[in-house]
N, C-alpha and C. Protein backbone atom coordinates (compact mmCIF):
# COMPACT_ATOMS: atom_id res chain seq x y z
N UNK A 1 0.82 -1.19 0.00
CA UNK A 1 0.00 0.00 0.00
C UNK A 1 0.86 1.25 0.00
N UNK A 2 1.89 1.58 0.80
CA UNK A 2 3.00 2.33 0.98
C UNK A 2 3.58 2.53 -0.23
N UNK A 3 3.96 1.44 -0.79
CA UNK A 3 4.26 1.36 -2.68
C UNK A 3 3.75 2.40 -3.41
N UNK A 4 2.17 1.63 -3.19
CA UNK A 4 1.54 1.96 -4.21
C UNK A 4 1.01 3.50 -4.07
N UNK A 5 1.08 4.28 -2.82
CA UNK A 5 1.36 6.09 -2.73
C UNK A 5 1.78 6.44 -2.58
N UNK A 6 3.14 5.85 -2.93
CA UNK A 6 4.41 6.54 -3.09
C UNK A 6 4.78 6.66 -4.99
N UNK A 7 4.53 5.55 -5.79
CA UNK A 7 4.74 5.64 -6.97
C UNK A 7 3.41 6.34 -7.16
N UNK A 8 2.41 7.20 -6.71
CA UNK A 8 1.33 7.62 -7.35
C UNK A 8 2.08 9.39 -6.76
N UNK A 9 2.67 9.33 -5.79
CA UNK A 9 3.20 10.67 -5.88
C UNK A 9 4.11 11.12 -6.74
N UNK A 10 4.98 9.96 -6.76
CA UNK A 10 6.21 10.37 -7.56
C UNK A 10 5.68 10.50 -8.99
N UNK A 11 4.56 9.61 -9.77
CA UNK A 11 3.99 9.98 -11.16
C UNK A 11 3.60 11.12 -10.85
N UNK A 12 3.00 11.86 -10.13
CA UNK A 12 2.37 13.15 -9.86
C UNK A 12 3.11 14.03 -9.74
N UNK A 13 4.48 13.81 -9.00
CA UNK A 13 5.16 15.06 -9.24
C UNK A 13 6.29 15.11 -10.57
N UNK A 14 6.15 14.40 -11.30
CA UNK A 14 7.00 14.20 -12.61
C UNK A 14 5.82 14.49 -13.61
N UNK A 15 4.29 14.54 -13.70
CA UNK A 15 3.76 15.13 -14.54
C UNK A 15 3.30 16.77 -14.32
N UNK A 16 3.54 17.30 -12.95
CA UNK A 16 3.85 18.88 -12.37
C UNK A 16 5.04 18.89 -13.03
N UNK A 17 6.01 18.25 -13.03
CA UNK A 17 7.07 18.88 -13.76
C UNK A 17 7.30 18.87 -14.85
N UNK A 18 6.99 18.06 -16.16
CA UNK A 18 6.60 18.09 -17.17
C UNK A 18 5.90 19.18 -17.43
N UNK A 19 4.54 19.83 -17.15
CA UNK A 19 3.88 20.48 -17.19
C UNK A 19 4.43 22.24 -17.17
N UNK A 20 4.96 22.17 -16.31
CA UNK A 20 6.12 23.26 -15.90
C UNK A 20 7.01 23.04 -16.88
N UNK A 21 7.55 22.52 -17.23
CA UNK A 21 8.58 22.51 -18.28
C UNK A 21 7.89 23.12 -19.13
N UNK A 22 6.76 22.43 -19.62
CA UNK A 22 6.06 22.32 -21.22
C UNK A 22 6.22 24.40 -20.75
N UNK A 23 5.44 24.51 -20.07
CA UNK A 23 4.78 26.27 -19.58
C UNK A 23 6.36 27.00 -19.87
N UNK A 24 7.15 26.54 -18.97
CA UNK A 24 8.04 27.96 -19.14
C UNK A 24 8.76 27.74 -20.76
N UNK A 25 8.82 26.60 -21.35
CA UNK A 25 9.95 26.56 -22.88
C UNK A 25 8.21 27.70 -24.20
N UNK A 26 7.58 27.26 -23.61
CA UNK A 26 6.13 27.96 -24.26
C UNK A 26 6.52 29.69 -23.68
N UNK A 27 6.79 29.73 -22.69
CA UNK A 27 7.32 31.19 -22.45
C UNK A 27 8.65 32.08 -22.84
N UNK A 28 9.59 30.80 -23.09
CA UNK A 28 10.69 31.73 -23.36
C UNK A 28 10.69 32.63 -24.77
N UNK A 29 10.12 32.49 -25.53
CA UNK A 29 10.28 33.15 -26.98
C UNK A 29 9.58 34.55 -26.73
N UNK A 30 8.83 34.93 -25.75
CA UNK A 30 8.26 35.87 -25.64
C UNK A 30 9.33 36.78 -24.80
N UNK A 31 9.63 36.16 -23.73
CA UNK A 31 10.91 36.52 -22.65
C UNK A 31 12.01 37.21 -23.47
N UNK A 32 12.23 36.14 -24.18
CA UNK A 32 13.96 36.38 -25.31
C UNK A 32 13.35 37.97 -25.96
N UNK A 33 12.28 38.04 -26.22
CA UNK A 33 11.82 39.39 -27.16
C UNK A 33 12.13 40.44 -26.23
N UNK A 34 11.72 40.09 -24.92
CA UNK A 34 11.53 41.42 -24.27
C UNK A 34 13.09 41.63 -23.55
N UNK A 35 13.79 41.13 -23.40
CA UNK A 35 15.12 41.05 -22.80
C UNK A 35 15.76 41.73 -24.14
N UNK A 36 15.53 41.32 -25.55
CA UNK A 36 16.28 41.72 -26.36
C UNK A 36 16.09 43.17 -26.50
N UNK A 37 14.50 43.80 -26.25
CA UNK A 37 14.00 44.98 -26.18
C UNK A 37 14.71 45.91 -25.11
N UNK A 38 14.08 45.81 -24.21
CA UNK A 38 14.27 46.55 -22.95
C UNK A 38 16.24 46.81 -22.84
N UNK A 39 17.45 45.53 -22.98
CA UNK A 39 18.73 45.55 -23.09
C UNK A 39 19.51 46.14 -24.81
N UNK A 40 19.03 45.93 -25.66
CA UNK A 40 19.35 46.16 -26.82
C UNK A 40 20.37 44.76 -27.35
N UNK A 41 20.08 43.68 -26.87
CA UNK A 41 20.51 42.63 -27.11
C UNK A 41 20.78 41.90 -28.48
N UNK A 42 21.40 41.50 -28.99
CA UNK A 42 21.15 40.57 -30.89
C UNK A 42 21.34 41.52 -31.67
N UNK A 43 21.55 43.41 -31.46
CA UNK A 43 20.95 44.32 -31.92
C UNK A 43 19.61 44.25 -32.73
N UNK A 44 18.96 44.18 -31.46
CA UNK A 44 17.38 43.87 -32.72
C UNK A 44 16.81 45.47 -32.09
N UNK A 45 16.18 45.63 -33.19
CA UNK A 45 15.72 47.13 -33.16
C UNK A 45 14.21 47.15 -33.01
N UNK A 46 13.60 48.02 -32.62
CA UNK A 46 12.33 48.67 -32.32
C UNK A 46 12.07 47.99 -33.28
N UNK A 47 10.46 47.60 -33.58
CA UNK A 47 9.49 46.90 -34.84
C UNK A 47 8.54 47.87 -35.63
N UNK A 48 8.85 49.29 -34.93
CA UNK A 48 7.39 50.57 -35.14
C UNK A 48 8.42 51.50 -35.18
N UNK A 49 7.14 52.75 -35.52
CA UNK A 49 8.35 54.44 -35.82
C UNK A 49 8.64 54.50 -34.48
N UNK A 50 9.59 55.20 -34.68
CA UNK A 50 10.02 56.17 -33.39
C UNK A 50 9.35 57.84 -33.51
N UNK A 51 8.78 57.58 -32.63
CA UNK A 51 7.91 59.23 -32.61
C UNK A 51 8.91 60.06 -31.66
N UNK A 52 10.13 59.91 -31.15
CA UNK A 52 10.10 60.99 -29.60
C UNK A 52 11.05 61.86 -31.10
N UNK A 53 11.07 63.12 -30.77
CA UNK A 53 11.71 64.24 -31.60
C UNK A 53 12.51 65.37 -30.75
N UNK A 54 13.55 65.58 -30.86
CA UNK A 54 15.28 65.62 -30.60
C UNK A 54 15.69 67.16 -30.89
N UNK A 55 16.56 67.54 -30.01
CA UNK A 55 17.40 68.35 -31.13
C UNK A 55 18.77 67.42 -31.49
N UNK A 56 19.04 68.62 -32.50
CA UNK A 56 20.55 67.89 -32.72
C UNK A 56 21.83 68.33 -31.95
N UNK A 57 22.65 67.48 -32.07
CA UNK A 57 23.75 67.83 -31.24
C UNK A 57 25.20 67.77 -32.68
N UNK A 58 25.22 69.67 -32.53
CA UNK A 58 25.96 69.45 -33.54
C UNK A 58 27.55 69.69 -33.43
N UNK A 59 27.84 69.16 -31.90
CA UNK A 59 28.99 68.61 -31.60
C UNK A 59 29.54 67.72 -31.76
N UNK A 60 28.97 66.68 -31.99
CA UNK A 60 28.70 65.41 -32.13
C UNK A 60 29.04 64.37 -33.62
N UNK A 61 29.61 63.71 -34.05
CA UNK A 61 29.41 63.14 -35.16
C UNK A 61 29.60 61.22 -35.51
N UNK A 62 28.72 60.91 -36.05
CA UNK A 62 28.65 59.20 -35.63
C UNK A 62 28.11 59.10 -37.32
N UNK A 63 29.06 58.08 -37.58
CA UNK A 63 29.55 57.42 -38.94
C UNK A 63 28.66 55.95 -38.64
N UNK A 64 27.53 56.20 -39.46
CA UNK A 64 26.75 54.92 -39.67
C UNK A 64 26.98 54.33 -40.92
N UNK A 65 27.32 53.14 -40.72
CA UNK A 65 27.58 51.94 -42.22
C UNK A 65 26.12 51.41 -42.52
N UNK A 66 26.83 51.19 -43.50
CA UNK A 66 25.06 50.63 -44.23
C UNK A 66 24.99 48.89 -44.97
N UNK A 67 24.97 47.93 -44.76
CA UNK A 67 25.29 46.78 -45.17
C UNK A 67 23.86 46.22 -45.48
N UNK A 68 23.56 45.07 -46.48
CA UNK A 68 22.58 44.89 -47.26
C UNK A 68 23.11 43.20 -47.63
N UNK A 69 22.23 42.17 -47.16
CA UNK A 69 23.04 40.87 -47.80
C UNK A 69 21.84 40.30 -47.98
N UNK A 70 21.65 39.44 -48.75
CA UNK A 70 20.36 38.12 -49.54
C UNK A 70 20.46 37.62 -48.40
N UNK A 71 19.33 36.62 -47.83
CA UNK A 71 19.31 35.39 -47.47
C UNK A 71 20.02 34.26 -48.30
N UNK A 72 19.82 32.99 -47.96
CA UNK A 72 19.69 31.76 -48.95
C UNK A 72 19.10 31.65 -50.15
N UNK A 73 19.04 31.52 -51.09
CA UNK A 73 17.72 31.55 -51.81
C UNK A 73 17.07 32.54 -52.28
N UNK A 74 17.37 33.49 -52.04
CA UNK A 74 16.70 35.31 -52.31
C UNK A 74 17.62 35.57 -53.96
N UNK A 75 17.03 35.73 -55.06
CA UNK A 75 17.64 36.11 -55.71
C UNK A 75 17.85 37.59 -56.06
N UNK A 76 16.99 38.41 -55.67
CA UNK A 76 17.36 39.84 -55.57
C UNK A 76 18.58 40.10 -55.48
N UNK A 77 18.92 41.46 -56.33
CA UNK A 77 19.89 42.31 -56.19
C UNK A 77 19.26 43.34 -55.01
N UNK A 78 20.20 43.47 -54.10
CA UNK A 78 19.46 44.08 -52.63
C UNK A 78 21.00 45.65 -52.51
N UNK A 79 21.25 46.77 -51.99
CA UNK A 79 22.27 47.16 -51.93
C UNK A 79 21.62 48.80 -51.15
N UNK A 80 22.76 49.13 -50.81
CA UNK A 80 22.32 50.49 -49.78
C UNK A 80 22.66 51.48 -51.30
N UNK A 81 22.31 52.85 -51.36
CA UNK A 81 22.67 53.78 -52.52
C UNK A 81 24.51 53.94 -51.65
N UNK A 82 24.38 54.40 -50.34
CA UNK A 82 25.76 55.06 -50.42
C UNK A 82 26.40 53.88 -49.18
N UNK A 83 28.01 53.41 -48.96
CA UNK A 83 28.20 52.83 -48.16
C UNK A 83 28.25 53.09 -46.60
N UNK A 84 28.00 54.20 -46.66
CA UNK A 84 27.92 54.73 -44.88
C UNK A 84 27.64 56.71 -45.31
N UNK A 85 27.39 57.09 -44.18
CA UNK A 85 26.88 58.24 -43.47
C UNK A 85 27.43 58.92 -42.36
N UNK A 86 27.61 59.89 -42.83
CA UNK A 86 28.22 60.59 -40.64
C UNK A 86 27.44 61.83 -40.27
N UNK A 87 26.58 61.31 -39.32
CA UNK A 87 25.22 62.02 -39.03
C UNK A 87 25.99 62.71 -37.72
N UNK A 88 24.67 63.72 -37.12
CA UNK A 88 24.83 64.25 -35.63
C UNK A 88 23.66 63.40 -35.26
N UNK A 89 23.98 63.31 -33.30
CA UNK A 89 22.91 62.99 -32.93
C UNK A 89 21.66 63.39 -32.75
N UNK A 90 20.49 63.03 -32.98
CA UNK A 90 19.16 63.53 -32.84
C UNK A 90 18.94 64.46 -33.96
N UNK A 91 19.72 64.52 -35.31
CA UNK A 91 18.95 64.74 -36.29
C UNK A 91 18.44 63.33 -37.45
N UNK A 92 17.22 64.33 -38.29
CA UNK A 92 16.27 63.12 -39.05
C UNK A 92 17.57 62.57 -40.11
N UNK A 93 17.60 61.48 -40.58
CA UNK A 93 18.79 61.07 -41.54
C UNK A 93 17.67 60.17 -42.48
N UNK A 94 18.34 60.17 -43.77
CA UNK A 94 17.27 59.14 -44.66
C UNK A 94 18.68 58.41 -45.21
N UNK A 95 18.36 57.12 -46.16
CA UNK A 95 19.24 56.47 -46.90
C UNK A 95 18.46 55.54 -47.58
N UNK A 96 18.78 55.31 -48.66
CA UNK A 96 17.81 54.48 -49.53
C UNK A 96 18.53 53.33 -49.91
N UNK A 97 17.24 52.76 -49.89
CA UNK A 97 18.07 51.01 -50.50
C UNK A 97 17.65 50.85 -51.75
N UNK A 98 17.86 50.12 -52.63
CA UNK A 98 17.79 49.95 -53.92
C UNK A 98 17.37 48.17 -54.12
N UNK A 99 16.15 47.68 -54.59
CA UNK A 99 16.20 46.37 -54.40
C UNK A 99 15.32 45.82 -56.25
N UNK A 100 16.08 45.06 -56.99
CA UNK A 100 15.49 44.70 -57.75
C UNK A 100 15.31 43.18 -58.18
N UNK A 101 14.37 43.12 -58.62
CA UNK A 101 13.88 40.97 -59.17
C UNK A 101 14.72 41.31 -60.50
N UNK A 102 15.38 40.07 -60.57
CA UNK A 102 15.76 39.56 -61.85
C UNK A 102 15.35 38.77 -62.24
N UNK A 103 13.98 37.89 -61.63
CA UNK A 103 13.25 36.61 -62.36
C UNK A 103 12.35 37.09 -63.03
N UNK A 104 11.64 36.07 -63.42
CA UNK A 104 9.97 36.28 -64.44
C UNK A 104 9.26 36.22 -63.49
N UNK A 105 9.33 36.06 -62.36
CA UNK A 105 8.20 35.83 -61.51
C UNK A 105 8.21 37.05 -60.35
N UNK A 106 6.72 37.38 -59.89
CA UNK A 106 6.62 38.14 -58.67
C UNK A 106 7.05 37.53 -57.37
N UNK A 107 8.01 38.50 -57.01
CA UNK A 107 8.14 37.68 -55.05
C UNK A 107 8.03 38.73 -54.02
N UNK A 108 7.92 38.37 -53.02
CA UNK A 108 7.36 39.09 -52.02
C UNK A 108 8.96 38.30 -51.14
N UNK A 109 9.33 39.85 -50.31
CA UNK A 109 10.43 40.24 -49.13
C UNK A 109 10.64 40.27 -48.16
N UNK A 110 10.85 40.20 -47.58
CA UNK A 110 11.25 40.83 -45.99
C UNK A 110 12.48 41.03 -45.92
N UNK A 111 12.86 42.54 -44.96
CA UNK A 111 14.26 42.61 -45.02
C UNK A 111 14.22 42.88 -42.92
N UNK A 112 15.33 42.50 -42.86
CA UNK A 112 15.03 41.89 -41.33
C UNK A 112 16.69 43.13 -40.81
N UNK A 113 16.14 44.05 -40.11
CA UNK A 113 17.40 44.62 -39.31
C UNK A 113 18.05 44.29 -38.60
N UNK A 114 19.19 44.80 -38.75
CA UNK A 114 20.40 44.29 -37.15
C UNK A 114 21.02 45.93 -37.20
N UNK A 115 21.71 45.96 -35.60
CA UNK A 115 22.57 46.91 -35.30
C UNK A 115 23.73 46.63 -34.53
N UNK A 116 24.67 47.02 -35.06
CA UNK A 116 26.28 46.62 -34.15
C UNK A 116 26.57 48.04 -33.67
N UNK A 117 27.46 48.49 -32.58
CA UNK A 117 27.64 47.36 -31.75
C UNK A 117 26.36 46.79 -31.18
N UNK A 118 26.08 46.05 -30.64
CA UNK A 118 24.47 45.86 -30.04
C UNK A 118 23.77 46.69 -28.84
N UNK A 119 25.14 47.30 -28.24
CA UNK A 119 24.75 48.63 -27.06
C UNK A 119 24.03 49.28 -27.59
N UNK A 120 24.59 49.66 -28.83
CA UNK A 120 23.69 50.97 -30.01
C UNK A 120 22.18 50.84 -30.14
N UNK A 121 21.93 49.54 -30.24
CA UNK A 121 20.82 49.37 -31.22
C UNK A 121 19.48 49.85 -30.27
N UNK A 122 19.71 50.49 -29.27
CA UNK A 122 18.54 50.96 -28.29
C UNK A 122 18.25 52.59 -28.53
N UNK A 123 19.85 53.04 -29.21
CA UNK A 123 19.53 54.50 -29.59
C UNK A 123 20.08 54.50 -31.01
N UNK A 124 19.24 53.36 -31.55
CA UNK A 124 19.23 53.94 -33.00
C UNK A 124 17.42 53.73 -33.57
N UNK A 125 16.83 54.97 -33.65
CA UNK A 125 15.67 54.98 -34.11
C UNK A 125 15.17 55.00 -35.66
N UNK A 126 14.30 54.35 -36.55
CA UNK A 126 13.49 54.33 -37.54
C UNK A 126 12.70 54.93 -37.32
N UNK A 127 12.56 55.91 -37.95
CA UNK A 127 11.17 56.57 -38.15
C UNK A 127 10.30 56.29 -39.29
N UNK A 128 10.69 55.71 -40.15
CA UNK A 128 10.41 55.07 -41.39
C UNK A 128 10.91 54.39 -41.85
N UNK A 129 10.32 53.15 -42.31
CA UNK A 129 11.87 51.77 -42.77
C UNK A 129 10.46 50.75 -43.42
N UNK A 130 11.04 50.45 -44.72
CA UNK A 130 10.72 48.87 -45.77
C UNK A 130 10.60 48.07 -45.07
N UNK A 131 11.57 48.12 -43.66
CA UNK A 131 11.30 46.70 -42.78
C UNK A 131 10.44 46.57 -42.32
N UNK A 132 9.20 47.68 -42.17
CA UNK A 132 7.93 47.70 -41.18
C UNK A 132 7.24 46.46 -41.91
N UNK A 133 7.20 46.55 -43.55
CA UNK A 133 6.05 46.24 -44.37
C UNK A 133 7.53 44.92 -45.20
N UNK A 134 6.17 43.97 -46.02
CA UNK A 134 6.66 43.36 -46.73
C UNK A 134 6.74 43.90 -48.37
N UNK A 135 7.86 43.37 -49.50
CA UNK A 135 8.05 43.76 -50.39
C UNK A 135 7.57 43.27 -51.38
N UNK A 136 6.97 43.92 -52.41
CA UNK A 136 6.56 42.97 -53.46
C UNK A 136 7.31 43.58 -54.82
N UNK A 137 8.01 42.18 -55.61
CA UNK A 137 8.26 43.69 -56.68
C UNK A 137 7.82 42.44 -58.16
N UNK A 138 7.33 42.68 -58.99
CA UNK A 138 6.82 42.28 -60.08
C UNK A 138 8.74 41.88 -60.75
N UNK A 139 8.21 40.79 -61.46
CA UNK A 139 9.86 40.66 -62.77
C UNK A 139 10.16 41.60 -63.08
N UNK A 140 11.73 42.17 -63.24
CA UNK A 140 12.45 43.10 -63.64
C UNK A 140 11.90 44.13 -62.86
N UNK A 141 11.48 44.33 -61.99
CA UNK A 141 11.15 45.31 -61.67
C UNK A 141 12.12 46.03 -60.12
N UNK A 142 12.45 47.42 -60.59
CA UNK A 142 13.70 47.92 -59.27
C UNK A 142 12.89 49.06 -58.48
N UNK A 143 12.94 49.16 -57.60
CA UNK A 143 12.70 50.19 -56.87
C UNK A 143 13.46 50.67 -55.71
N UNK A 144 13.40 52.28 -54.88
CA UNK A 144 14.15 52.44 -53.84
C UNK A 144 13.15 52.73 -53.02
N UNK A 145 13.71 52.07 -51.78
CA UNK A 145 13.20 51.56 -50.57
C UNK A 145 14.15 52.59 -49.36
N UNK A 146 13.41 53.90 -48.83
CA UNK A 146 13.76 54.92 -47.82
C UNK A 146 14.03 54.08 -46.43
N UNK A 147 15.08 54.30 -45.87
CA UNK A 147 15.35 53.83 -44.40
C UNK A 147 15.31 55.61 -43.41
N UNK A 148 14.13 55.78 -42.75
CA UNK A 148 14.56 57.24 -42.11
C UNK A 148 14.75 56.78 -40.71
N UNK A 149 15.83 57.91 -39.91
CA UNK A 149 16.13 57.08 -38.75
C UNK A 149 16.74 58.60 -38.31
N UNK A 150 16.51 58.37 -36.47
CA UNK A 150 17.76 59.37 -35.97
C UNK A 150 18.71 58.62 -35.18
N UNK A 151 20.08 58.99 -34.57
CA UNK A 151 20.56 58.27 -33.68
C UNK A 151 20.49 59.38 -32.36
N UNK A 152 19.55 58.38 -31.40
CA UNK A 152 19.85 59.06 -29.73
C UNK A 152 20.63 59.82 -29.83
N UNK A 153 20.38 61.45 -29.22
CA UNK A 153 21.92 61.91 -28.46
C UNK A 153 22.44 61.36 -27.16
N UNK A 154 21.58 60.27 -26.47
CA UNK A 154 22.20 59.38 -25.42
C UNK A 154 23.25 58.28 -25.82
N UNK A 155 22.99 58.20 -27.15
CA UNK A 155 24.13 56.76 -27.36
C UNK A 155 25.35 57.35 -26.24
N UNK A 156 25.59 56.59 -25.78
CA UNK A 156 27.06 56.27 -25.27
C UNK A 156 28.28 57.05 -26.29
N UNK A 157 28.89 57.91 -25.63
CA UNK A 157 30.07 58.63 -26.10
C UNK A 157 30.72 57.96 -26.79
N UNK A 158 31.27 56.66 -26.08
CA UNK A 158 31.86 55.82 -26.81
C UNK A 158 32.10 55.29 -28.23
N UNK A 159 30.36 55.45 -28.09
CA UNK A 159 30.51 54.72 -29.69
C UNK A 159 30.51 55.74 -31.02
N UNK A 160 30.93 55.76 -31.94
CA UNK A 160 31.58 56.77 -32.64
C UNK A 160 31.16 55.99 -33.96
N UNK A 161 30.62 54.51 -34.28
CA UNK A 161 30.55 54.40 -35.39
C UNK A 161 29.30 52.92 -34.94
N UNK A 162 28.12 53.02 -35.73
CA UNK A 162 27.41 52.06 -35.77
C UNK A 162 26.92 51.61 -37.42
N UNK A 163 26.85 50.12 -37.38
CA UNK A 163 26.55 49.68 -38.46
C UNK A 163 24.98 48.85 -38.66
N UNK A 164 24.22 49.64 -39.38
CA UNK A 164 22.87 48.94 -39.94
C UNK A 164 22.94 48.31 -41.09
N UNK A 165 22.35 46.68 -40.90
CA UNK A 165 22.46 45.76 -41.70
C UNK A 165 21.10 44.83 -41.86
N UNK A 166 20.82 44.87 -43.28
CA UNK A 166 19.39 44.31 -43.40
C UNK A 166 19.83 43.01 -44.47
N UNK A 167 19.12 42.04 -43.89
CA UNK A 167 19.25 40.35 -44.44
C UNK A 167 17.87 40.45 -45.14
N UNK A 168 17.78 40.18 -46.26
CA UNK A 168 16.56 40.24 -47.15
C UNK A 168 16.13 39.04 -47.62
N UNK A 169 14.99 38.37 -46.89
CA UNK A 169 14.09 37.02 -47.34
C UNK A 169 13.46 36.73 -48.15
N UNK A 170 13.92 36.02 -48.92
CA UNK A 170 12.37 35.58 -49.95
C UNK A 170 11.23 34.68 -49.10
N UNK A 171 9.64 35.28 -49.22
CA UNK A 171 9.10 34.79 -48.65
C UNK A 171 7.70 34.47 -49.11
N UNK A 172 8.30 35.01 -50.06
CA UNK A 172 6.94 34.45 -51.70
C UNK A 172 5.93 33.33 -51.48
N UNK A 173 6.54 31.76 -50.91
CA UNK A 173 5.62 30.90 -50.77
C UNK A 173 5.27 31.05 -49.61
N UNK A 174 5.54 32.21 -48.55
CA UNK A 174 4.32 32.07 -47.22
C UNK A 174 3.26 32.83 -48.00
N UNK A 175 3.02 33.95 -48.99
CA UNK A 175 2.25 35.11 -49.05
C UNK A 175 2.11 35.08 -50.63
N UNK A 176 0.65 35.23 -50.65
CA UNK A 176 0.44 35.25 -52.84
C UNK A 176 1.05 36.81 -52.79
N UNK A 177 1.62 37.13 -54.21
CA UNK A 177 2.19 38.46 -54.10
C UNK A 177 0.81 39.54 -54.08
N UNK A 178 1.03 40.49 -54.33
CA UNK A 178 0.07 41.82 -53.83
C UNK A 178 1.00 42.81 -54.66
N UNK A 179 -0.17 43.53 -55.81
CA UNK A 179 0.75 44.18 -56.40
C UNK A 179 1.04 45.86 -55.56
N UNK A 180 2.18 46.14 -55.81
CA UNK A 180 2.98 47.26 -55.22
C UNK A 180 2.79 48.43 -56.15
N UNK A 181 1.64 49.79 -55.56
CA UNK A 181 1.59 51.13 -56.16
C UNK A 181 3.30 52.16 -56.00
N UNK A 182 3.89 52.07 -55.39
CA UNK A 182 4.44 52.98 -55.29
C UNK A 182 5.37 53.19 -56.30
N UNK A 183 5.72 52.39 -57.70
CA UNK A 183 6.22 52.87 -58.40
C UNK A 183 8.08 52.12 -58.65
């Protein structure tokens, strides 16, 4: 008898713990987001505009690079217009990307941001960015794609040079394409 409620506890507390397991690995992907948010971690950047508005600090000067690479499989020609920038802090900055299909077929994009060093990437704001939205571009067809952004006048003194870098997905077979007005 002793046995037999003792192996009915021990199943009981190994399916509490299972259970607990299952709960917190179901929680971490949400966790990892907000740790990456709140720290500026992976350099993953804000997902929305940045509304707060700045002066500039025109003491100040920070040399942003601009890097642009395909995924796997992405056949686009993807590329920034200029290779870097040397802005002040807390003024508006734009830079355009340039992205064109060389197939017969329509595909649909995503271009996914990063920021180095990764301290940075908490005071580097979009106010407008291609990355919000997905891309569609018909065969042969090129267009430029505006990145607007300011950098914090809090960044850290330190840093004197940050680099924005967008990995561009083909993602055509999650999404039928949608044709694109802007030209």
């Amino acid at each position: 008898m002793n046995g037999e409620m003792s192996n009915r506890r021990l199943i009981l507390r190994l399916l509490l713990l299972v259970v607990a397991m299952f709960g917190f690995g179901f929680a971490l992907v949400p966790i990892y987001d907000v740790m990456c948010q709140a720290f500026g971690i992976n350099g993953k950047t804000t997902g929305s505009a940045y509304e707060g508005a700045q002066s500039e600090d025109q003491q100040r000067q920070v040399r942003v690079q601009f890097l642009a690479t395909n995924a796997a499989g992405m056949s686009w020609e993807f590329r920034p217009k200029a290779d870097d920038l040397v802005v002040h802090p807390g003024a508006s900055n734009e830079m355009l990307f340039v992205a064109y299909n060389p197939t017969d077929k329509p595909m649909t994009a995503q271009a996914i941001p990063s920021v180095a060093p990764s301290k940075a990437a908490a005071f580097f704001h979009k106010t407008e960015c291609f990355c919000f939205t997905q891309q569609v571009l018909q065969p042969g067809q090129r267009i430029e794609m505006p990145v607007r952004f300011i950098v914090d006048r809090d960044l850290p003194a330190d840093v004197h040079h940050l680099t924005l870098a967008y990995t561009l997905f083909d993602i055509t077979a999650r999404k039928p394409p949608v044709a694109r007005n802007d030209g």
